[in-house]
PDB file of N, CA and C in Angstrom:
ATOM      1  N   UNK A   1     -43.779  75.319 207.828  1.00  0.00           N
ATOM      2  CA  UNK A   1     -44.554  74.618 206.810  1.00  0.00           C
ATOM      3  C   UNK A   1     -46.023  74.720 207.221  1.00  0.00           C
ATOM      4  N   UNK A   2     -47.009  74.930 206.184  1.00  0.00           N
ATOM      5  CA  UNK A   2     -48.597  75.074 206.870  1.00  0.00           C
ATOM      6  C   UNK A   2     -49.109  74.183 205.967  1.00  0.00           C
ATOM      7  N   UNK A   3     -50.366  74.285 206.904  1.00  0.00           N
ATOM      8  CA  UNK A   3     -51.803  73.719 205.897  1.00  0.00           C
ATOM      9  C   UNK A   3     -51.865  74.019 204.111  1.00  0.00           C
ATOM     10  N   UNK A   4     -51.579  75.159 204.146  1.00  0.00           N
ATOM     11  CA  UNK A   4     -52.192  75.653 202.997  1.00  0.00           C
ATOM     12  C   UNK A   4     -50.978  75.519 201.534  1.00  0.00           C
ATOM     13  N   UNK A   5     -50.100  74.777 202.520  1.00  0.00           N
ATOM     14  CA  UNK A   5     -49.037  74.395 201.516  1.00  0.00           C
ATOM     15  C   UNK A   5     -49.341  73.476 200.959  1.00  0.00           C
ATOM     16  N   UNK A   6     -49.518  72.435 201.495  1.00  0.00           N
ATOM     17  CA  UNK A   6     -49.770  70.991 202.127  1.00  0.00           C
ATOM     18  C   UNK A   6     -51.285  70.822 200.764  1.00  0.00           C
ATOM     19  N   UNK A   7     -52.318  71.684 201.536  1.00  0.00           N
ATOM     20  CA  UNK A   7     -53.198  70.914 200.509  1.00  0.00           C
ATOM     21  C   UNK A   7     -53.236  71.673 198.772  1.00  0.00           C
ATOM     22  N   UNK A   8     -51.828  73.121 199.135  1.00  0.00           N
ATOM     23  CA  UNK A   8     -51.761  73.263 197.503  1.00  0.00           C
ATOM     24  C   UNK A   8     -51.320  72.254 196.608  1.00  0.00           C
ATOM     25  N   UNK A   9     -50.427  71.426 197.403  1.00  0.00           N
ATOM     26  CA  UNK A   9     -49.812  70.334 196.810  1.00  0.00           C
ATOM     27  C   UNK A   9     -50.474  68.972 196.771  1.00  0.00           C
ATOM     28  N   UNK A  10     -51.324  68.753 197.930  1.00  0.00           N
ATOM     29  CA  UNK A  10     -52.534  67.764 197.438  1.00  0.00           C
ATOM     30  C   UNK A  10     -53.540  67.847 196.455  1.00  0.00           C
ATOM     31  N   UNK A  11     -54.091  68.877 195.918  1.00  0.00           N
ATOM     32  CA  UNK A  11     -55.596  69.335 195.234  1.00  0.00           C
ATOM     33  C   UNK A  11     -55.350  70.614 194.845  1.00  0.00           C
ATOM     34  N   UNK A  12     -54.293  70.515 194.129  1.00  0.00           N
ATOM     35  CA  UNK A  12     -53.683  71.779 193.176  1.00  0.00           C
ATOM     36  C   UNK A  12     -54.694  72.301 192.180  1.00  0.00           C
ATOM     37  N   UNK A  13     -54.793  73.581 192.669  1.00  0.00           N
ATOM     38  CA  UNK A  13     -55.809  74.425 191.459  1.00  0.00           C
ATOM     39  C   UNK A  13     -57.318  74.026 192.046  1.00  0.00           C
ATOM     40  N   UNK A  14     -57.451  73.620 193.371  1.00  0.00           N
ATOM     41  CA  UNK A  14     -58.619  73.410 194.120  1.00  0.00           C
ATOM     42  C   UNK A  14     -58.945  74.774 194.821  1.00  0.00           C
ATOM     43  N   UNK A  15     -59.941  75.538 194.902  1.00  0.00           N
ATOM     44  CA  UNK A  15     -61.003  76.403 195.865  1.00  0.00           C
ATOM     45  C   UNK A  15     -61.063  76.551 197.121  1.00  0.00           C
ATOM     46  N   UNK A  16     -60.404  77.276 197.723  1.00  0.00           N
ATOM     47  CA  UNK A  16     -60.634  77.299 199.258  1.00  0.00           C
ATOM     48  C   UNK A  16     -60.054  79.137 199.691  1.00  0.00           C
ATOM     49  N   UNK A  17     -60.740  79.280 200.978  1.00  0.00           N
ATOM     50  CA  UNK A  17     -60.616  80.409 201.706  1.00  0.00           C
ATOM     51  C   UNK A  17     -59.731  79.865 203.038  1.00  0.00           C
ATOM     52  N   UNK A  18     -58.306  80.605 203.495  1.00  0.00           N
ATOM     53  CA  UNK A  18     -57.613  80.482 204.296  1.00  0.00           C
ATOM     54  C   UNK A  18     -58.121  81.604 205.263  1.00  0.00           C
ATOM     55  N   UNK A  19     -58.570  81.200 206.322  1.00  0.00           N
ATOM     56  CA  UNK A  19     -58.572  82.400 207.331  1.00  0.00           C
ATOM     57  C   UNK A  19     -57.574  82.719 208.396  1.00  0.00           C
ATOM     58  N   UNK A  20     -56.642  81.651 208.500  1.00  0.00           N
ATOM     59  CA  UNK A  20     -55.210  81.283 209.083  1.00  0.00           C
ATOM     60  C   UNK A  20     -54.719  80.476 208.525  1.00  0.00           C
ATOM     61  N   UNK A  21     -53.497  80.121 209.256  1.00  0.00           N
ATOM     62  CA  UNK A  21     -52.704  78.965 208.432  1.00  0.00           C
ATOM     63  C   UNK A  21     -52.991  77.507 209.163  1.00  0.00           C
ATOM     64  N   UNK A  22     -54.311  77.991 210.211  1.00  0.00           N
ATOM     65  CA  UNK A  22     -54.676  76.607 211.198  1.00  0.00           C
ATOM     66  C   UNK A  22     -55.524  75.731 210.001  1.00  0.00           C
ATOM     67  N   UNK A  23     -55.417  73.979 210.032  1.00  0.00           N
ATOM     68  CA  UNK A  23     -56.205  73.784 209.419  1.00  0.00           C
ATOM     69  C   UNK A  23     -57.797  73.890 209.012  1.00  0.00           C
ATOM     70  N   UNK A  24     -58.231  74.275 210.903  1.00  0.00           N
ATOM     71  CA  UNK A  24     -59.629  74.462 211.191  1.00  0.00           C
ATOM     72  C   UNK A  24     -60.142  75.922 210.013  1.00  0.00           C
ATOM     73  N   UNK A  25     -59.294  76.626 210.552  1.00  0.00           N
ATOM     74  CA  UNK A  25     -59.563  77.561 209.599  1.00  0.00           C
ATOM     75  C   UNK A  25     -59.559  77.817 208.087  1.00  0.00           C
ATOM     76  N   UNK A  26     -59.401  76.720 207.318  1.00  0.00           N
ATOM     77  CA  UNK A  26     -59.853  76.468 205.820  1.00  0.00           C
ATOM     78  C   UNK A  26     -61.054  76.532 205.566  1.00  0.00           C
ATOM     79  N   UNK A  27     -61.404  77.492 204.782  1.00  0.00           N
ATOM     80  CA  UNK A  27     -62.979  77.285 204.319  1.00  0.00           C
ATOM     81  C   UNK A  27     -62.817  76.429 202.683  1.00  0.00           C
ATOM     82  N   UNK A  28     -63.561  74.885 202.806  1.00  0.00           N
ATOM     83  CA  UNK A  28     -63.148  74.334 201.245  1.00  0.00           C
ATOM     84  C   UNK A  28     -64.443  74.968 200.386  1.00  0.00           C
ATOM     85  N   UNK A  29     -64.418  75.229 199.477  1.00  0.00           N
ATOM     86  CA  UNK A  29     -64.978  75.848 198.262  1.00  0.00           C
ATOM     87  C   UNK A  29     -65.161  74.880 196.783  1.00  0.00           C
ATOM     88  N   UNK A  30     -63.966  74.158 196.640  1.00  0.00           N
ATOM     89  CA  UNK A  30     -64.160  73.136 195.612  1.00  0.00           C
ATOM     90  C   UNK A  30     -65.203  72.000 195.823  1.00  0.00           C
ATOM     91  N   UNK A  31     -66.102  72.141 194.846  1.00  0.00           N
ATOM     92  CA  UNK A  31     -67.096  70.901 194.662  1.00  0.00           C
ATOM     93  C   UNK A  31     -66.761  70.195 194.243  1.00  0.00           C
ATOM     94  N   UNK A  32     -66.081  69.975 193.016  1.00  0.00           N
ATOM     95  CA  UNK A  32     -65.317  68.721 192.883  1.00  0.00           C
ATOM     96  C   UNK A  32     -64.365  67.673 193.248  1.00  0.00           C
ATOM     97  N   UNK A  33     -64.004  68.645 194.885  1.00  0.00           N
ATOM     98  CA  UNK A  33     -62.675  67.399 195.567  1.00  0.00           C
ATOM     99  C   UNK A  33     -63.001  67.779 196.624  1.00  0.00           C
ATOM    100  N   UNK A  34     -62.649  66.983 197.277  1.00  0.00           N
ATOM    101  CA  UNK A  34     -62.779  66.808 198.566  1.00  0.00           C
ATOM    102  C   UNK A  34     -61.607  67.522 199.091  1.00  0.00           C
ATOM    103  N   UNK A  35     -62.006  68.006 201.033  1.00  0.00           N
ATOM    104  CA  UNK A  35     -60.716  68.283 201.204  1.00  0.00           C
ATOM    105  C   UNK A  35     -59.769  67.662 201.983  1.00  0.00           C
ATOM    106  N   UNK A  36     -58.548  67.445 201.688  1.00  0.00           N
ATOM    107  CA  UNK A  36     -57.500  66.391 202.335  1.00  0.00           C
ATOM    108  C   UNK A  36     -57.939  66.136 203.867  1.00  0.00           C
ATOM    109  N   UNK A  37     -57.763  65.201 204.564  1.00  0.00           N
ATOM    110  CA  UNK A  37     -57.966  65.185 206.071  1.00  0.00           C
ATOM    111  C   UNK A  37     -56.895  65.908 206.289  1.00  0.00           C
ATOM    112  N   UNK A  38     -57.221  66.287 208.347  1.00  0.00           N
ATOM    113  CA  UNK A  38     -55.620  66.750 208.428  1.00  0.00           C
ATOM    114  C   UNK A  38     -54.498  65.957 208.485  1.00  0.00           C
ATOM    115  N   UNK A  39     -54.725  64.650 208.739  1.00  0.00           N
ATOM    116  CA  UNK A  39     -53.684  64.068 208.931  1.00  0.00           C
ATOM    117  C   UNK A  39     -53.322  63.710 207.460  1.00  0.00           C
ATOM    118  N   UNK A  40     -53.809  63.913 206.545  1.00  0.00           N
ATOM    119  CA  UNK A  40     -53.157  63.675 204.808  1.00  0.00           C
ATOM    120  C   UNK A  40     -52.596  65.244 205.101  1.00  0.00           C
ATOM    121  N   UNK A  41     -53.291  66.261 205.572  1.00  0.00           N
ATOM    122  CA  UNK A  41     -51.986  67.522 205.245  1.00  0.00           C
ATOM    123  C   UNK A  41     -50.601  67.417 206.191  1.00  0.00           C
ATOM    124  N   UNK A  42     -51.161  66.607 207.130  1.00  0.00           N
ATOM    125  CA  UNK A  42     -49.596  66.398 208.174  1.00  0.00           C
ATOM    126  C   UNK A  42     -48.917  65.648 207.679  1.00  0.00           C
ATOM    127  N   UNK A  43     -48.623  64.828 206.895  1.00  0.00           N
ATOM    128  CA  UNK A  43     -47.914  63.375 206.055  1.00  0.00           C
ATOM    129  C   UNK A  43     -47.434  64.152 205.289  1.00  0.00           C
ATOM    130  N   UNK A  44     -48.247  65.092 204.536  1.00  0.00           N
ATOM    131  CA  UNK A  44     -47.740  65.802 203.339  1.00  0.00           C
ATOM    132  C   UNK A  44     -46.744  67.227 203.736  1.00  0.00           C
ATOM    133  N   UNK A  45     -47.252  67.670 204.917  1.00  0.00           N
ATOM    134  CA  UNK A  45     -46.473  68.587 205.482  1.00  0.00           C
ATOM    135  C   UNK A  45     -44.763  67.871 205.808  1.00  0.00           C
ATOM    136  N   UNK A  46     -44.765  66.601 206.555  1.00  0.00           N
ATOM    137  CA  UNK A  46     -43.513  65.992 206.372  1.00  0.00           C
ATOM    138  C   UNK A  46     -42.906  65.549 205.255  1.00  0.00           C
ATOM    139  N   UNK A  47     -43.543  65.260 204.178  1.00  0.00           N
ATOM    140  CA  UNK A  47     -43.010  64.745 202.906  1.00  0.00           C
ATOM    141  C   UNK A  47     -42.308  66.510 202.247  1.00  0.00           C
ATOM    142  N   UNK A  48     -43.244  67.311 202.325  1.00  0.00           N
ATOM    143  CA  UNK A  48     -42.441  68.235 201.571  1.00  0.00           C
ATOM    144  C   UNK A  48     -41.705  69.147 202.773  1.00  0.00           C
ATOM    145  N   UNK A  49     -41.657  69.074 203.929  1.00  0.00           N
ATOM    146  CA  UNK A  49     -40.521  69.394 204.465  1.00  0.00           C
ATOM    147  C   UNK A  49     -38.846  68.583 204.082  1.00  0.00           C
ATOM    148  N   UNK A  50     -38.864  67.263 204.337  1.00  0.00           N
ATOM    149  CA  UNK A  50     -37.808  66.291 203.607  1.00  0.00           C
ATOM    150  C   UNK A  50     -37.918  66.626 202.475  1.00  0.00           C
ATOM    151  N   UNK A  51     -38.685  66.722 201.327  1.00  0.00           N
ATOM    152  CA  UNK A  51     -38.107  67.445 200.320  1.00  0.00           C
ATOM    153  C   UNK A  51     -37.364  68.985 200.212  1.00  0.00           C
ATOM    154  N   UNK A  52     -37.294  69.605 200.805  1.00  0.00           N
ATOM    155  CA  UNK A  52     -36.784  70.822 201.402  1.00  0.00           C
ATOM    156  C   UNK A  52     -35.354  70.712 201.183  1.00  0.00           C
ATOM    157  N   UNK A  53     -35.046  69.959 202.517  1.00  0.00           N
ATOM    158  CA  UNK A  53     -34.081  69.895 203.156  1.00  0.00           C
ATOM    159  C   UNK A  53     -33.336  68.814 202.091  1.00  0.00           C
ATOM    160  N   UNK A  54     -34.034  67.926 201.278  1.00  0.00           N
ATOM    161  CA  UNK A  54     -33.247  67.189 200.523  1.00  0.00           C
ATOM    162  C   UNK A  54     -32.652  68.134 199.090  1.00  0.00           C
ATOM    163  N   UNK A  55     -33.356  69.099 198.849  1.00  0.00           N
ATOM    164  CA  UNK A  55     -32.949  70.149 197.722  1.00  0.00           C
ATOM    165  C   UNK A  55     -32.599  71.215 198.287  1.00  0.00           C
ATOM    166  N   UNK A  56     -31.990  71.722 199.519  1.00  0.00           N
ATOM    167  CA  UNK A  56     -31.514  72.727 200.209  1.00  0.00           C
ATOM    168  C   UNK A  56     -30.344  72.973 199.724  1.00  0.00           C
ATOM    169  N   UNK A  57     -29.834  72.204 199.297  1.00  0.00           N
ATOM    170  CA  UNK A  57     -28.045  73.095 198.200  1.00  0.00           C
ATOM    171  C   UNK A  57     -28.892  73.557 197.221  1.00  0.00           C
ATOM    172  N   UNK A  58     -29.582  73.124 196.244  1.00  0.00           N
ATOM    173  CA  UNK A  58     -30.283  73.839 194.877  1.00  0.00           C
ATOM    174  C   UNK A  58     -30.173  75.150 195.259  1.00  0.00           C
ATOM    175  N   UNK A  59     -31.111  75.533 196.149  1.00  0.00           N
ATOM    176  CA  UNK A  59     -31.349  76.995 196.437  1.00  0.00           C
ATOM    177  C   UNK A  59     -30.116  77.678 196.720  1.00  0.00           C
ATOM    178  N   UNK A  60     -29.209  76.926 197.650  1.00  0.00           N
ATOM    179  CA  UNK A  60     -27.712  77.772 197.862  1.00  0.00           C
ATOM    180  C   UNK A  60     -27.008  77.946 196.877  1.00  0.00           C
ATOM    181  N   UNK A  61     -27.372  76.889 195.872  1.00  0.00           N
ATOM    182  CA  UNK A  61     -26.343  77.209 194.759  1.00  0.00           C
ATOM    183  C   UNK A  61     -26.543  78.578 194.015  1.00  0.00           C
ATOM    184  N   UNK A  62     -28.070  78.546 193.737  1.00  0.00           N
ATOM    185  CA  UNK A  62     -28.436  79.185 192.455  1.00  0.00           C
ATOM    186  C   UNK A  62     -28.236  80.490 193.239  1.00  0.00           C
ATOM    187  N   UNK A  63     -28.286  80.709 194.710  1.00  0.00           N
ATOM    188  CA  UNK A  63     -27.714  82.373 194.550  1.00  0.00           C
ATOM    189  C   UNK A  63     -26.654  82.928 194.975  1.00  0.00           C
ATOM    190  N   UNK A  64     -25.398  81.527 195.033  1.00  0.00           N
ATOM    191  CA  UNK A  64     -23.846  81.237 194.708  1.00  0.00           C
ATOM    192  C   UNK A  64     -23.290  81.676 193.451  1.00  0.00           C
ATOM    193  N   UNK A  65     -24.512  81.332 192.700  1.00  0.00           N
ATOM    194  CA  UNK A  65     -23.251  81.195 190.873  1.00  0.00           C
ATOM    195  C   UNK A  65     -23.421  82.378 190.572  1.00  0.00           C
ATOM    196  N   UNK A  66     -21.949  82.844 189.872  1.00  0.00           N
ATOM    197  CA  UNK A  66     -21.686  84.342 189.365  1.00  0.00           C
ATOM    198  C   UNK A  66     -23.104  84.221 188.429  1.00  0.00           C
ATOM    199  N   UNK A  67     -23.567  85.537 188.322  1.00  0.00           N
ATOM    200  CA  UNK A  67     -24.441  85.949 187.337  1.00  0.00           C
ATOM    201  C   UNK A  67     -24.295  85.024 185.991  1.00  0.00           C
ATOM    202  N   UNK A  68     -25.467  84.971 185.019  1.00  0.00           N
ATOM    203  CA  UNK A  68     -25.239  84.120 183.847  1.00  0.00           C
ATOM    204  C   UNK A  68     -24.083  85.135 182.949  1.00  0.00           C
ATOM    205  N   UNK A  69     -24.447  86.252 182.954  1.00  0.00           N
ATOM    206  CA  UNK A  69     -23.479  87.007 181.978  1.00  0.00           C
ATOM    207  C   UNK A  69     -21.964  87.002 182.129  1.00  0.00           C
ATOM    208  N   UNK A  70     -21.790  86.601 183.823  1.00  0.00           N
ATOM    209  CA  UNK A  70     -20.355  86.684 183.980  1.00  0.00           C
ATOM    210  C   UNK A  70     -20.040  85.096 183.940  1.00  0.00           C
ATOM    211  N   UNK A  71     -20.631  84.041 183.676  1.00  0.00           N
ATOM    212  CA  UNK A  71     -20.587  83.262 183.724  1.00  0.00           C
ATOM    213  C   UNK A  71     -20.164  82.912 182.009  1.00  0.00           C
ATOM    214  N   UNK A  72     -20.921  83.382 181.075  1.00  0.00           N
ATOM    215  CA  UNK A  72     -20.724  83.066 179.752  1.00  0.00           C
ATOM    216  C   UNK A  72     -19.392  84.080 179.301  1.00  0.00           C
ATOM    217  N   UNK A  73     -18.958  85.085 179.786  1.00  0.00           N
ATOM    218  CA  UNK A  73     -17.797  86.074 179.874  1.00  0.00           C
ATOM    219  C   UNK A  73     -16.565  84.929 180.226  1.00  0.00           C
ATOM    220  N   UNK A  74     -16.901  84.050 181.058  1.00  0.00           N
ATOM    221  CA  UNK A  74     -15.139  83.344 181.774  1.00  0.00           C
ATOM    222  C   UNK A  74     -15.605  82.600 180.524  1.00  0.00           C
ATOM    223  N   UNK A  75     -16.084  81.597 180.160  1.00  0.00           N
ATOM    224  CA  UNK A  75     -16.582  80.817 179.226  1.00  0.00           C
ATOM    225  C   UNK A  75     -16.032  81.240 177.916  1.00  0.00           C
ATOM    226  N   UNK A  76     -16.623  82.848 177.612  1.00  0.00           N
ATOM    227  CA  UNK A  76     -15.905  82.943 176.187  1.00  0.00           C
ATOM    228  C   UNK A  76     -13.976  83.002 176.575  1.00  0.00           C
ATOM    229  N   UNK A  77     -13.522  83.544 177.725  1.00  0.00           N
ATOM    230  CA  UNK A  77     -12.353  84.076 177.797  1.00  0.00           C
ATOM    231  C   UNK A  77     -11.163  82.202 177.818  1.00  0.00           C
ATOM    232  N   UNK A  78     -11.739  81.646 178.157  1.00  0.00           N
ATOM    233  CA  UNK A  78     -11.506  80.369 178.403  1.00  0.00           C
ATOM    234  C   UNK A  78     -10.971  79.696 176.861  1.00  0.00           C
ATOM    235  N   UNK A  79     -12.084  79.798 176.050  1.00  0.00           N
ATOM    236  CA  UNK A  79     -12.589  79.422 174.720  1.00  0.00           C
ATOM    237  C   UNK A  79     -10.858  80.326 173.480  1.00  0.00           C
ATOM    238  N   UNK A  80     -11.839  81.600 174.177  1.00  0.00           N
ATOM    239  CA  UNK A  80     -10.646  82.861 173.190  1.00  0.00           C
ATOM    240  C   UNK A  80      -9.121  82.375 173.387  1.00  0.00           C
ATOM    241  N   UNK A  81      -8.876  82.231 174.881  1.00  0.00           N
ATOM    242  CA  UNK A  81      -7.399  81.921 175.175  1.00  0.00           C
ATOM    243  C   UNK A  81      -7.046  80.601 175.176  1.00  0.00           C
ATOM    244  N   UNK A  82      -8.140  79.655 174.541  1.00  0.00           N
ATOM    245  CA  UNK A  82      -7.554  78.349 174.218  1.00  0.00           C
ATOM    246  C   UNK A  82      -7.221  77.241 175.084  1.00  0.00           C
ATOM    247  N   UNK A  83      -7.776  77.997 176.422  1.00  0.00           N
ATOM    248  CA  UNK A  83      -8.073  76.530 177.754  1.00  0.00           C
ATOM    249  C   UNK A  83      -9.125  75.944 177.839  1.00  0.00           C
ATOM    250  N   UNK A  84     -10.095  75.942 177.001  1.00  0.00           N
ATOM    251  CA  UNK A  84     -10.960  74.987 176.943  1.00  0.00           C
ATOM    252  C   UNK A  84     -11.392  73.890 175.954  1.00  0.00           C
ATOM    253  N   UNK A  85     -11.475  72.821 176.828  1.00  0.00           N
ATOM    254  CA  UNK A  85     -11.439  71.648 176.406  1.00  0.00           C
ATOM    255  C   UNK A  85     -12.645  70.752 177.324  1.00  0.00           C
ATOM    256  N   UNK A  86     -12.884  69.839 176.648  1.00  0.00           N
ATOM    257  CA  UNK A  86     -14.004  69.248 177.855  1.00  0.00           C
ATOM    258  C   UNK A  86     -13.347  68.870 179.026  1.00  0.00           C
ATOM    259  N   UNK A  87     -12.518  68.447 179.237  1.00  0.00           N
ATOM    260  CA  UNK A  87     -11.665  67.809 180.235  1.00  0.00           C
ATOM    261  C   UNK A  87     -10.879  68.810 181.337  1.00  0.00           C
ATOM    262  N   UNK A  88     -10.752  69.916 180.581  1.00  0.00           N
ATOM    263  CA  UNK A  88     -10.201  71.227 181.123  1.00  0.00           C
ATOM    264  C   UNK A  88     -10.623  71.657 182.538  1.00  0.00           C
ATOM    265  N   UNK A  89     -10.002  71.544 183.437  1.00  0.00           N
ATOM    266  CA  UNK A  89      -9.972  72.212 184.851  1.00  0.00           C
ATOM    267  C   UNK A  89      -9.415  73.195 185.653  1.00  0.00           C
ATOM    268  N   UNK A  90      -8.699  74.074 184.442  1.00  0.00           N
ATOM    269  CA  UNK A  90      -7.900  74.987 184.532  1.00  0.00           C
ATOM    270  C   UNK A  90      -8.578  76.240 184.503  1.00  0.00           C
ATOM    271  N   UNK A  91      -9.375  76.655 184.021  1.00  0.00           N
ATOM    272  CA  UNK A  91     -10.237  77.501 183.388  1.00  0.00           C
ATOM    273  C   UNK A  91     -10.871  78.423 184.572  1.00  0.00           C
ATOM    274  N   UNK A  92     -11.623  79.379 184.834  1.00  0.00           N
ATOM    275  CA  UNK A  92     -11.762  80.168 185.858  1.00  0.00           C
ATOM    276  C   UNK A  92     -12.989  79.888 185.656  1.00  0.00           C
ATOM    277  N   UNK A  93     -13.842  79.685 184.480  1.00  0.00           N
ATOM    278  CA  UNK A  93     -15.599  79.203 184.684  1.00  0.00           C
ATOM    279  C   UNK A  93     -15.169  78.174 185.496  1.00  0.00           C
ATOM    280  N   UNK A  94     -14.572  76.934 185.494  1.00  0.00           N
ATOM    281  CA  UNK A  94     -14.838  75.636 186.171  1.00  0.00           C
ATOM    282  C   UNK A  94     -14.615  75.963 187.285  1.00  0.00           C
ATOM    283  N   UNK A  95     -13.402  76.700 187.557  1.00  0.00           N
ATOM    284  CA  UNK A  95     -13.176  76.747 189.418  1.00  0.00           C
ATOM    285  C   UNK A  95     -14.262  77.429 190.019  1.00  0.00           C
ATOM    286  N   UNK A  96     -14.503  78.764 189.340  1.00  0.00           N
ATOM    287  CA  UNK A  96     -15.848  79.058 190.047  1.00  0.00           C
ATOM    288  C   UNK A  96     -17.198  78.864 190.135  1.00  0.00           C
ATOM    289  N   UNK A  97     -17.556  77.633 189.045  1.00  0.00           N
ATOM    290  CA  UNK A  97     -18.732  76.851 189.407  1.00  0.00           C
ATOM    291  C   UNK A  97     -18.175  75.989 190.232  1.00  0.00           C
ATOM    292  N   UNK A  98     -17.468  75.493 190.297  1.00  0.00           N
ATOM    293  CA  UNK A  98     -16.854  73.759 191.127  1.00  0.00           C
ATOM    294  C   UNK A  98     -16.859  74.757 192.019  1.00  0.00           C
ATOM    295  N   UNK A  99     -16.632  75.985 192.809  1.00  0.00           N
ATOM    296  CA  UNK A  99     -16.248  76.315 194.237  1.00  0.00           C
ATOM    297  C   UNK A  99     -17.661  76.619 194.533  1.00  0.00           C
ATOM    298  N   UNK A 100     -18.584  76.483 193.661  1.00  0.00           N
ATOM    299  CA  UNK A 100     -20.036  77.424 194.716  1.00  0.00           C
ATOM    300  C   UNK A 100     -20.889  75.362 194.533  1.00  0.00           C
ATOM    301  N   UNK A 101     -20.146  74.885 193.829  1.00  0.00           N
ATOM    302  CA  UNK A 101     -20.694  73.162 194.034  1.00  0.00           C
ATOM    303  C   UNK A 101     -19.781  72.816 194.990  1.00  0.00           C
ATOM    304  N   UNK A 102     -18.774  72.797 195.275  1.00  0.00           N
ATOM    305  CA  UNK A 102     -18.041  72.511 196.771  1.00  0.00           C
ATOM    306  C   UNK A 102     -18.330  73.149 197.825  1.00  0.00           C
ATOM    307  N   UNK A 103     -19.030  74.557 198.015  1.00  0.00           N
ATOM    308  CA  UNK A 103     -19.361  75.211 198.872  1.00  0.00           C
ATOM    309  C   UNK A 103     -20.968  74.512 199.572  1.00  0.00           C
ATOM    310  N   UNK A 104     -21.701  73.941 198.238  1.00  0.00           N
ATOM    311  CA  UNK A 104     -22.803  73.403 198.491  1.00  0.00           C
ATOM    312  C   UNK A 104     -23.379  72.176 197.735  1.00  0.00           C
ATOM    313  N   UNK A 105     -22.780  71.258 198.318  1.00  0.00           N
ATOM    314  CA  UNK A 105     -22.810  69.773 198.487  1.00  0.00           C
ATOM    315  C   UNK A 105     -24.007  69.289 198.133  1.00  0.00           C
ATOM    316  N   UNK A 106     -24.430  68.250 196.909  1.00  0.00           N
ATOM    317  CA  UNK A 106     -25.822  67.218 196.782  1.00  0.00           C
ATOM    318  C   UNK A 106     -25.688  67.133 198.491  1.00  0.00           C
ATOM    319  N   UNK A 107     -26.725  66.543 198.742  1.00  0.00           N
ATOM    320  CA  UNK A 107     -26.567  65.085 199.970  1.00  0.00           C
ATOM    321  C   UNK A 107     -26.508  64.208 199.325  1.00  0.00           C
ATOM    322  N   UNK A 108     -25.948  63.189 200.035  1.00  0.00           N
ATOM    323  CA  UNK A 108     -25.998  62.122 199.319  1.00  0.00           C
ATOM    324  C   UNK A 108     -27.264  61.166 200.167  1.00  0.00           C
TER     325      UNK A 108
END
């Protein structure tokens, strides 16, 4: 996680030159804002690390689930052959979304 994350997400669409990812090395450029202290980019560096790690299935999922096309394919075949129902758990769309959502768990 760096600086330059940190104050994209503090003073978004703000002016600056990165010459590393050290904070010293920010050149700020925006006249209209100020730039975060470091210790507002270190708070913020922990806040969106825990956000990370709190949306870390999202990312596993989305490159878990069969493609959208093969996804709307079980969907129609489901539909055509008359196993779908809202309640329906029989179906090969549900098992293989429910297995890449069992594979990767909300946190709770």
């Amino acid at each position: 996680m760096s600086y330059i994350r940190a104050i994209d997400s503090l003073r978004k669409g703000s002016s600056y030159t990165a010459m590393s990812e050290k904070y010293e090395d920010i050149i700020w450029q925006d006249e209209n804002t100020s730039i975060p202290t470091k210790k507002e980019c270190e708070d913020e560096i922990k806040r969106l690390e825990e956000e990370d790690k709190n949306t870390q299935y999202q990312r596993d999922r989305a490159v878990s689930y069969p493609e959208l096309e093969e996804q709307l394919d079980l969907l129609w075949h489901a539909i055509d052959g008359g196993k779908f129902n809202v309640k329906s758990k029989e179906t090969d769309f549900y098992k293989k979304l429910k297995a890449v959502k069992d594979a990767n768990p909300k946190p709770e």
